[in-house]
N, C-alpha and C. Protein backbone atom coordinates (compact mmCIF):
# COMPACT_ATOMS: atom_id res chain seq x y z
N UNK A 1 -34.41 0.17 -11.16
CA UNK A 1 -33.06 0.59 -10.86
C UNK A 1 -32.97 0.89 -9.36
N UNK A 2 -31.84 0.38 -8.89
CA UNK A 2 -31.92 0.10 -7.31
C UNK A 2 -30.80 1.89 -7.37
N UNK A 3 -31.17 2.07 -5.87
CA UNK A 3 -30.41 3.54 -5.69
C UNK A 3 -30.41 3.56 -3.97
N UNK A 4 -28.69 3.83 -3.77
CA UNK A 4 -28.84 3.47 -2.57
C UNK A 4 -27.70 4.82 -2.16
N UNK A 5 -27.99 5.51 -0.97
CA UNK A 5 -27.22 6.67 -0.48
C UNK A 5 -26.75 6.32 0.83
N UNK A 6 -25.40 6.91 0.81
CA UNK A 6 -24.80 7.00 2.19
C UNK A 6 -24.69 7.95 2.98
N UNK A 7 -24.22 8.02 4.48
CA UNK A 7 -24.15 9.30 4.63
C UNK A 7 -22.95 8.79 5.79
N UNK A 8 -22.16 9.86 5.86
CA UNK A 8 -20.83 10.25 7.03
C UNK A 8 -21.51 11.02 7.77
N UNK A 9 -21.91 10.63 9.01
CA UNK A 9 -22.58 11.62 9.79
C UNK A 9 -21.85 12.44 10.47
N UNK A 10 -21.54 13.89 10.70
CA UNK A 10 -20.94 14.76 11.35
C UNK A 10 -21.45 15.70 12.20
N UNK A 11 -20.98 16.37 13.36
CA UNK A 11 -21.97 17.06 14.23
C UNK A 11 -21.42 18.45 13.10
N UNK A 12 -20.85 19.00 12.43
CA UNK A 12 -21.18 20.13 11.48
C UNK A 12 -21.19 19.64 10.03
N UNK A 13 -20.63 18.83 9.39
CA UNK A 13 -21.41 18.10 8.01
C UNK A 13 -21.60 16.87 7.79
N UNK A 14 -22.36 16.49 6.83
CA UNK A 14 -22.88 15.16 6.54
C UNK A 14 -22.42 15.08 5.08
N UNK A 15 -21.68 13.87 5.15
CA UNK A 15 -20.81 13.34 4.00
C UNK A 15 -22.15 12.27 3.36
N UNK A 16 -22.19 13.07 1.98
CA UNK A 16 -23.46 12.13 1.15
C UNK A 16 -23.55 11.77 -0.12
N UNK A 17 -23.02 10.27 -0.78
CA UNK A 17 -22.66 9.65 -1.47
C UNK A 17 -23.91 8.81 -2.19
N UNK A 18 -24.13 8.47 -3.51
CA UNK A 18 -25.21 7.80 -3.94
C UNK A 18 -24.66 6.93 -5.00
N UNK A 19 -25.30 5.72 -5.06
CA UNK A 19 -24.79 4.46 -5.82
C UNK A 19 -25.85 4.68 -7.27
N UNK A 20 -25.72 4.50 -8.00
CA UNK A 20 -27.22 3.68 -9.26
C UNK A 20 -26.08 2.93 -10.06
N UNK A 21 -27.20 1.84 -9.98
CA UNK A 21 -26.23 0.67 -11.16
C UNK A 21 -25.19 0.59 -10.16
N UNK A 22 -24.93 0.07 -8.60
CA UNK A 22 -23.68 0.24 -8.43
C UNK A 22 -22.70 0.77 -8.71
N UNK A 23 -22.41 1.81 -8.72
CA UNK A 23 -21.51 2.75 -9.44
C UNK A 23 -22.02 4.38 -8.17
N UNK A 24 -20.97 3.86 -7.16
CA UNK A 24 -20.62 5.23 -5.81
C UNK A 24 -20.15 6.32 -6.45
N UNK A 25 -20.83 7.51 -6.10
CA UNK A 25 -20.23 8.75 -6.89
C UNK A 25 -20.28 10.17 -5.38
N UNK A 26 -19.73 10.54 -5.07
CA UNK A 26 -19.09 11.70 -3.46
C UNK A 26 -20.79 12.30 -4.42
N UNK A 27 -21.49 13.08 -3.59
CA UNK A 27 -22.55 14.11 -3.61
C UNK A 27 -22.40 15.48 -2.69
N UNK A 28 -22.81 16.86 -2.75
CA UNK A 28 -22.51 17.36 -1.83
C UNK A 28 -23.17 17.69 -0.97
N UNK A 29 -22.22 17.45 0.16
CA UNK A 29 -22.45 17.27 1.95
C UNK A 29 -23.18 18.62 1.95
N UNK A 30 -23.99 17.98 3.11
CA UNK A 30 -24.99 19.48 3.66
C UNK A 30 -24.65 19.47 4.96
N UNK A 31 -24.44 20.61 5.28
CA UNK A 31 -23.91 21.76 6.60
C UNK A 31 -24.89 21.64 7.83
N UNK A 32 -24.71 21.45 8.98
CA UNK A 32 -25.71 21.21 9.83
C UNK A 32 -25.63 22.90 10.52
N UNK A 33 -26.87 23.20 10.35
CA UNK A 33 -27.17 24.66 11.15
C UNK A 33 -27.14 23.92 12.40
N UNK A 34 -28.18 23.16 12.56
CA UNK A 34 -28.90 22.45 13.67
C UNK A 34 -29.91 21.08 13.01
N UNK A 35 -30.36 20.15 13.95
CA UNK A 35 -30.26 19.17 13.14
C UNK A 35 -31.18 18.79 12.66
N UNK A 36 -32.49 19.62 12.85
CA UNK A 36 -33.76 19.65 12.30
C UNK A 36 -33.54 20.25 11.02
N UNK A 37 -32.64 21.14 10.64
CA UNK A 37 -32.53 21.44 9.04
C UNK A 37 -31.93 20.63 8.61
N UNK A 38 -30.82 19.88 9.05
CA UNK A 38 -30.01 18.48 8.39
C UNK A 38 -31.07 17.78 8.07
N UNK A 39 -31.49 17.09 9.35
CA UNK A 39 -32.48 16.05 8.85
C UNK A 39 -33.34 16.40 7.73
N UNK A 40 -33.70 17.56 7.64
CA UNK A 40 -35.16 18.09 6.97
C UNK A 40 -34.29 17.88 5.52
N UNK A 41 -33.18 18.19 5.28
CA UNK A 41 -32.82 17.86 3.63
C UNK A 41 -32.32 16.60 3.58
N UNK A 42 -31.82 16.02 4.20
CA UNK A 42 -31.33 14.44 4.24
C UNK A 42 -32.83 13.86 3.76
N UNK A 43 -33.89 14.08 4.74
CA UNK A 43 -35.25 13.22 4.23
C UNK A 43 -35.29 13.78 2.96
N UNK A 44 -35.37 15.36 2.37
CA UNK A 44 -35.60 15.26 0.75
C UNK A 44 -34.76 14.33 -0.15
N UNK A 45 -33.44 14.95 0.47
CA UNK A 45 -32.79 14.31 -0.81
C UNK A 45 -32.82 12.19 -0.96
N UNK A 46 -33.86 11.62 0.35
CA UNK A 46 -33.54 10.50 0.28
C UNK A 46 -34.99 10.48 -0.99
N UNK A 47 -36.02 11.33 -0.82
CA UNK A 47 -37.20 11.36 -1.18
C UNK A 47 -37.03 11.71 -2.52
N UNK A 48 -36.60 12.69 -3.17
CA UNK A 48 -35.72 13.04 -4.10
C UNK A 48 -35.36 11.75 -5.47
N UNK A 49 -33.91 11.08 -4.94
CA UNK A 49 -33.51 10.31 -5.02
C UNK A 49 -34.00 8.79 -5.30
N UNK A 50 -35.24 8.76 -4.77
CA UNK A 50 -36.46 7.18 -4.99
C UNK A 50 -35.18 6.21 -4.00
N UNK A 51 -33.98 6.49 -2.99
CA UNK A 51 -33.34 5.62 -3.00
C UNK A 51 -34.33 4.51 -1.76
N UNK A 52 -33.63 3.19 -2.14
CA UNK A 52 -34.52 1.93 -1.46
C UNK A 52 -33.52 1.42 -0.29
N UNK A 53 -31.87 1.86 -0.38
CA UNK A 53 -31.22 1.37 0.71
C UNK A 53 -30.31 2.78 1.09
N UNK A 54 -30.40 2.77 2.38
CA UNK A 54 -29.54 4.06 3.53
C UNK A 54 -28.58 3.52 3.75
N UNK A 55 -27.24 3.72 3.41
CA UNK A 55 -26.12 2.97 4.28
C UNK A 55 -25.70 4.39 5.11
N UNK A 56 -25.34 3.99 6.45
CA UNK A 56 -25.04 4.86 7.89
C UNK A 56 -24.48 4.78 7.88
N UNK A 57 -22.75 5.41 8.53
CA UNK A 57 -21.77 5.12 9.23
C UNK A 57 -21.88 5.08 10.69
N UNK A 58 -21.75 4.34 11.44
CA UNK A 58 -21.44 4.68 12.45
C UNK A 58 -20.05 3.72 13.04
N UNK A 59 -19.75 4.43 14.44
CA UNK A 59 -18.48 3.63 14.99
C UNK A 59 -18.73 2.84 15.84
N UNK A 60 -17.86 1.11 14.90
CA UNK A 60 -18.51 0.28 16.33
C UNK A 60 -17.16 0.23 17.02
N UNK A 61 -17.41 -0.44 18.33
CA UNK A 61 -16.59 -0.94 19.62
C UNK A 61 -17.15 -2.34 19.92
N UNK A 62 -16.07 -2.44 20.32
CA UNK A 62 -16.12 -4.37 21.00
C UNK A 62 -16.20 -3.64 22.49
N UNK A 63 -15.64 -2.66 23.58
CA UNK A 63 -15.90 -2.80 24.39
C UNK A 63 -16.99 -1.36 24.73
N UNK A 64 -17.54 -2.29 25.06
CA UNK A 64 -19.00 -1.21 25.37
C UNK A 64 -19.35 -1.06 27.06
N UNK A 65 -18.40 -1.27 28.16
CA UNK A 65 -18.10 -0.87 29.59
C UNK A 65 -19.00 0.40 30.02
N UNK A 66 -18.09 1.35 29.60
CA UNK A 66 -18.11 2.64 29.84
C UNK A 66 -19.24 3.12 29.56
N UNK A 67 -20.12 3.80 30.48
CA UNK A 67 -21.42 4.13 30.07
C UNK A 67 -20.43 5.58 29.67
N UNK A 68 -19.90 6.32 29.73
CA UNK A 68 -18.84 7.82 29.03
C UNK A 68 -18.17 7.44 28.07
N UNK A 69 -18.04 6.62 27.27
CA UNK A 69 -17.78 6.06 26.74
C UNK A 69 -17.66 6.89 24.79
N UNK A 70 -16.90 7.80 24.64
CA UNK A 70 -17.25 9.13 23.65
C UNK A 70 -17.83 8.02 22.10
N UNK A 71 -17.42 6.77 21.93
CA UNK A 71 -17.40 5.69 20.80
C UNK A 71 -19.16 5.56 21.15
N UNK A 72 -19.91 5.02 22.12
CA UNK A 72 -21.00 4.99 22.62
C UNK A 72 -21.81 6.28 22.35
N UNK A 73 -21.14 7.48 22.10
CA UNK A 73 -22.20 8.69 23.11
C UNK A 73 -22.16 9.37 20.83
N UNK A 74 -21.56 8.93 20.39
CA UNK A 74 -21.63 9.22 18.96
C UNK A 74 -22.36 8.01 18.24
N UNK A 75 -22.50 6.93 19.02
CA UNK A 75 -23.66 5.91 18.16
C UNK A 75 -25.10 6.44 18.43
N UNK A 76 -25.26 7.37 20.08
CA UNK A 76 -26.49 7.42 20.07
C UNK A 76 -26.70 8.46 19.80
N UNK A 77 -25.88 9.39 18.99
CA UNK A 77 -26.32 10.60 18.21
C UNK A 77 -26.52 10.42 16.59
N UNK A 78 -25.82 9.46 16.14
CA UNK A 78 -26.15 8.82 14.71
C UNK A 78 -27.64 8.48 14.69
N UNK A 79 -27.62 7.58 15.84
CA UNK A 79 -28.98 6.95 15.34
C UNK A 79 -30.28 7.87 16.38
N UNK A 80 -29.93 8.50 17.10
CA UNK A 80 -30.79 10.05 17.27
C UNK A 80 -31.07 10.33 15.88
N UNK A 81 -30.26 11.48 14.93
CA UNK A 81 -29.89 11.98 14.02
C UNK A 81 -30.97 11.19 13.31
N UNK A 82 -30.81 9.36 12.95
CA UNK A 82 -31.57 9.07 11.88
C UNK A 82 -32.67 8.60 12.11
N UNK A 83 -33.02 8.69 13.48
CA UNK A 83 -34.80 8.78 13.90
C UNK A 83 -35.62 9.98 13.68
N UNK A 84 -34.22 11.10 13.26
CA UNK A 84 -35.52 12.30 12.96
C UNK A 84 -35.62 12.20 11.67
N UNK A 85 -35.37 11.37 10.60
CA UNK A 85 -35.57 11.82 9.63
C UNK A 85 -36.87 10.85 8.77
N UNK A 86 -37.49 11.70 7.99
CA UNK A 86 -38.65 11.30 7.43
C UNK A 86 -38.28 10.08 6.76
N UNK A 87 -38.49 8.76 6.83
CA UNK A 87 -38.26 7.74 5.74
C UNK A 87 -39.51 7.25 5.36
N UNK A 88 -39.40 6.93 3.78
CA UNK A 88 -40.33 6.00 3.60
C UNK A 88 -40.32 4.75 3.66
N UNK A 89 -41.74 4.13 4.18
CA UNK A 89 -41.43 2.74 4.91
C UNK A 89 -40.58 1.66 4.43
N UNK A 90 -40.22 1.97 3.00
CA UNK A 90 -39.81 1.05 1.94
C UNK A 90 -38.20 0.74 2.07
N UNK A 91 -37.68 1.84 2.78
CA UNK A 91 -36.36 2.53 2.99
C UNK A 91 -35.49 1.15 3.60
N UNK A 92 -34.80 0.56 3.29
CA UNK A 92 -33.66 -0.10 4.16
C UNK A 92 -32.48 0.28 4.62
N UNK A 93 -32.72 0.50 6.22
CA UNK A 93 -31.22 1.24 6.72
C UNK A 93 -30.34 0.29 6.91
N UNK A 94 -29.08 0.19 6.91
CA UNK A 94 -27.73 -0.24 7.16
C UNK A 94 -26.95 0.51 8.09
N UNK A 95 -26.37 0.01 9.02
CA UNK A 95 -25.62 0.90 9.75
C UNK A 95 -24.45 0.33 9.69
N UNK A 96 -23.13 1.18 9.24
CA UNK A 96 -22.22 0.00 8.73
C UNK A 96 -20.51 0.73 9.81
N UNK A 97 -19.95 -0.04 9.88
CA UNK A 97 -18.65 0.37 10.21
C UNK A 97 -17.90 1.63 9.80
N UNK A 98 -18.08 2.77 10.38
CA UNK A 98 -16.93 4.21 9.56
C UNK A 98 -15.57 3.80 9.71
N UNK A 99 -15.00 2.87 10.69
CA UNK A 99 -13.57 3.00 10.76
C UNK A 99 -12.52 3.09 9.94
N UNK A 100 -12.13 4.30 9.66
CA UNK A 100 -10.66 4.37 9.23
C UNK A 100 -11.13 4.99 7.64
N UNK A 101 -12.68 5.37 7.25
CA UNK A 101 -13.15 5.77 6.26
C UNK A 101 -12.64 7.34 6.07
N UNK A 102 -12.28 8.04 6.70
CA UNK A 102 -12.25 9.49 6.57
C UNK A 102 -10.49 9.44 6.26
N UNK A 103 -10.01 8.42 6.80
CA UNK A 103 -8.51 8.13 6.84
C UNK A 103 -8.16 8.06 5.39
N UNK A 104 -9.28 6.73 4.97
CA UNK A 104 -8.85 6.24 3.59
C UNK A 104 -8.83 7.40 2.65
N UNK A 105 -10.45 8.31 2.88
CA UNK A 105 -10.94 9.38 2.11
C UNK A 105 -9.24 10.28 1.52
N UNK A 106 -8.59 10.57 2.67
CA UNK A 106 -7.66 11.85 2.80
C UNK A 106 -6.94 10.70 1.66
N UNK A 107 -6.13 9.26 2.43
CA UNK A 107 -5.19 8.87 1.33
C UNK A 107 -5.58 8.61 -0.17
N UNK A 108 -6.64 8.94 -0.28
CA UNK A 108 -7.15 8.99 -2.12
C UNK A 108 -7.15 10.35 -2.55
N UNK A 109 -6.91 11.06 -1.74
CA UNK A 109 -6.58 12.22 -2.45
C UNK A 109 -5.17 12.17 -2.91
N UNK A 110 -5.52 12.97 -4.59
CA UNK A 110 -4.10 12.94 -5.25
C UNK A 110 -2.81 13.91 -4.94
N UNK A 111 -3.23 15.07 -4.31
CA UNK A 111 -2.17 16.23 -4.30
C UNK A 111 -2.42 16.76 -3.08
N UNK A 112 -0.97 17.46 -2.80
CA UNK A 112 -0.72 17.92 -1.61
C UNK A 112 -2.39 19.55 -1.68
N UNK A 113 -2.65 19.94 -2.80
CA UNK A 113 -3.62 20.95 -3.19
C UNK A 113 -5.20 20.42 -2.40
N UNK A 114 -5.24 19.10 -3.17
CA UNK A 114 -6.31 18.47 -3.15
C UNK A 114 -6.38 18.05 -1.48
N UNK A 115 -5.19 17.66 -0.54
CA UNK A 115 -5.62 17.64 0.92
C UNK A 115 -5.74 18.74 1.60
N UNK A 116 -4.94 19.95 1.28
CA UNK A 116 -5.18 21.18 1.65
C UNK A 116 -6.54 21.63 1.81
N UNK A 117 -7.06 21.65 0.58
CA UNK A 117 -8.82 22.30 0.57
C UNK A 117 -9.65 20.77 1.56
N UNK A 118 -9.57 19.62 1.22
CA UNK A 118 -10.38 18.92 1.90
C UNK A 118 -10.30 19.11 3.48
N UNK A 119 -8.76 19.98 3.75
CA UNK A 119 -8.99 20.34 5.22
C UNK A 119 -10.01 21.83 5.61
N UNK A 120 -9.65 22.09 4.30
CA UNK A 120 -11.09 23.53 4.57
C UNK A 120 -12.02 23.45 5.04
N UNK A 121 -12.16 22.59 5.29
CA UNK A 121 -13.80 22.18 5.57
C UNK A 121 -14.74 22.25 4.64
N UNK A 122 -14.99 22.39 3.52
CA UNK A 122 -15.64 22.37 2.63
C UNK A 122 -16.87 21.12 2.44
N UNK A 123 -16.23 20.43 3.30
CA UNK A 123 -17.64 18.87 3.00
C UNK A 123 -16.72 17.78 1.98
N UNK A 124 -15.85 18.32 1.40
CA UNK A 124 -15.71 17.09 0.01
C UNK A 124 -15.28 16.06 0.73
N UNK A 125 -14.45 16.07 1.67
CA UNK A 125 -13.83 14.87 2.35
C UNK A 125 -15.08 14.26 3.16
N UNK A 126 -15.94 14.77 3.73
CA UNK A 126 -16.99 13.85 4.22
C UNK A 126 -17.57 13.20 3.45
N UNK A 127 -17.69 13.62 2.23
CA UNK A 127 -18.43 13.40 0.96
C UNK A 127 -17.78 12.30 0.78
N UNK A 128 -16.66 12.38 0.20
CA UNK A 128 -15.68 11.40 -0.36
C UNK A 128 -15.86 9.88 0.75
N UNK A 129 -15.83 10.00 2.01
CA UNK A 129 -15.73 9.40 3.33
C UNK A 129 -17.35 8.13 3.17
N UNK A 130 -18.22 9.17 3.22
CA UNK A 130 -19.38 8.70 2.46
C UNK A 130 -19.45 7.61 1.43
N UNK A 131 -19.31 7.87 0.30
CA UNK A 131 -18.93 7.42 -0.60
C UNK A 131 -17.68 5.82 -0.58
N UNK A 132 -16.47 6.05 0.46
CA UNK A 132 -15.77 4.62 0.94
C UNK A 132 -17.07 3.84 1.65
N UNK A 133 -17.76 4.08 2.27
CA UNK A 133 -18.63 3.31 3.16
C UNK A 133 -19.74 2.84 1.85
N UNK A 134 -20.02 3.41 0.74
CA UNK A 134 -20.92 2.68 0.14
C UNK A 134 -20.31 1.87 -0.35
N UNK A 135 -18.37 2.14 -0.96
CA UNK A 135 -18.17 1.29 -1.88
C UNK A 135 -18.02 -0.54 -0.98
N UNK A 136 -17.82 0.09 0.69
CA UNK A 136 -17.78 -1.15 1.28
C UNK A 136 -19.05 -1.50 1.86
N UNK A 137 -20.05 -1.14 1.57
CA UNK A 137 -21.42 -1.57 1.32
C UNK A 137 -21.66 -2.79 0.18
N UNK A 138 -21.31 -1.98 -0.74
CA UNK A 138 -21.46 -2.97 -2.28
C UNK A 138 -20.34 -3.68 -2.22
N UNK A 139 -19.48 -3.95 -1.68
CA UNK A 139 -17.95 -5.40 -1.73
C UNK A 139 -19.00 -6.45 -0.36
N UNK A 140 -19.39 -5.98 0.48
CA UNK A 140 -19.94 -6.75 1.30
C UNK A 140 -20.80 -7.61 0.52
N UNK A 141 -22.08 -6.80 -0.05
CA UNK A 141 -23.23 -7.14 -0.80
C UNK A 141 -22.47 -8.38 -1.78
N UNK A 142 -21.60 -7.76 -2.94
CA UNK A 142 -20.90 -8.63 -3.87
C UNK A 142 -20.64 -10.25 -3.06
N UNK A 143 -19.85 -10.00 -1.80
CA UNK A 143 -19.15 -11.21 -1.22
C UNK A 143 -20.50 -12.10 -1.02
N UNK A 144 -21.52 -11.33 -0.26
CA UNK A 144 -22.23 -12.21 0.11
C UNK A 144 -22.92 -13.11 -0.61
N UNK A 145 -23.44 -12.75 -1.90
CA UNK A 145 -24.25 -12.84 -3.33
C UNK A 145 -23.09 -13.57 -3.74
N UNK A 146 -21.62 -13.88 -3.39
CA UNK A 146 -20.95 -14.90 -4.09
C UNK A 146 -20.93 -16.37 -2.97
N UNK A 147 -21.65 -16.35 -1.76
CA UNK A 147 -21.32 -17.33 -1.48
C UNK A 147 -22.26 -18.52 -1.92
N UNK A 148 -21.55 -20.01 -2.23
CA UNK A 148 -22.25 -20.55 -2.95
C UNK A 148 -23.84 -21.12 -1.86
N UNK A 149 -24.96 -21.37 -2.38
CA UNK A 149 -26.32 -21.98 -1.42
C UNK A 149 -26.05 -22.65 -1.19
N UNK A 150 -26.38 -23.69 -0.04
CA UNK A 150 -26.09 -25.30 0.00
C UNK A 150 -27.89 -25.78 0.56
């Protein structure tokens, strides 16, 4: 059984979503004190979990100019972030597109209640955010696995 986790990376939470059987389900986000305790439960729970694929968010850009560049200076804290963490060698990372994932997250919420608290900060919306990036993990995967061999 394949098991694959995502994560919404945030400089105060990490949105963390897990697939089995294909089938994305929101998990809950862990709080960054600092990022040696993030990392330090991100590696359990990947260890935890037996999962075999990492899907990342991060934000891409077409123009990459600007060495100040704030789109640039949050890719190299993602993938900072996922060099500290313990993987096992077996692990396949993905680093996939966040755009417009935290957007979608809010418009799937059903009630004016339900966007209220996700602005609490509580994590569910990173969670949830998480969770869009796996389901467009697995539509990618699907598309590709449908194109015919030649």
């Amino acid at each position: 059984m394949r098991i694959i986790l995502a994560l919404d990376i945030g400089l105060k939470r990490i949105g963390v979503a897990k697939a089995i059987q294909n089938i994305p389900l929101p998990l809950p986000p862990i709080f960054r004190k600092n990022r040696n305790q993030a990392a330090k439960e991100i590696s359990q729970l990947i260890l935890e979990s037996q999962a075999s694929v990492l899907v990342v968010g991060i934000p891409f850009e077409n123009d990459s100019s600007s060495s100040d560049n704030p789109i640039l200076a949050m890719q190299r804290r993602i993938r900072h972030f996922v060099s500290l963490l313990a993987l096992p060698s077996h692990l396949e990372i993905i680093f996939l597109d966040e755009s417009f994932s935290s957007f979608e997250a809010m418009k799937r919420l059903e009630t004016k209640k339900d966007r209220k608290k996700a602005h609490s900060k509580d994590g569910s919306l990173d969670s949830l955010a998480a969770m869009i990036l796996l389901e467009r993990y697995l539509q990618s995967e699907n598309l590709v696995s449908q194109i015919p061999k030649s």
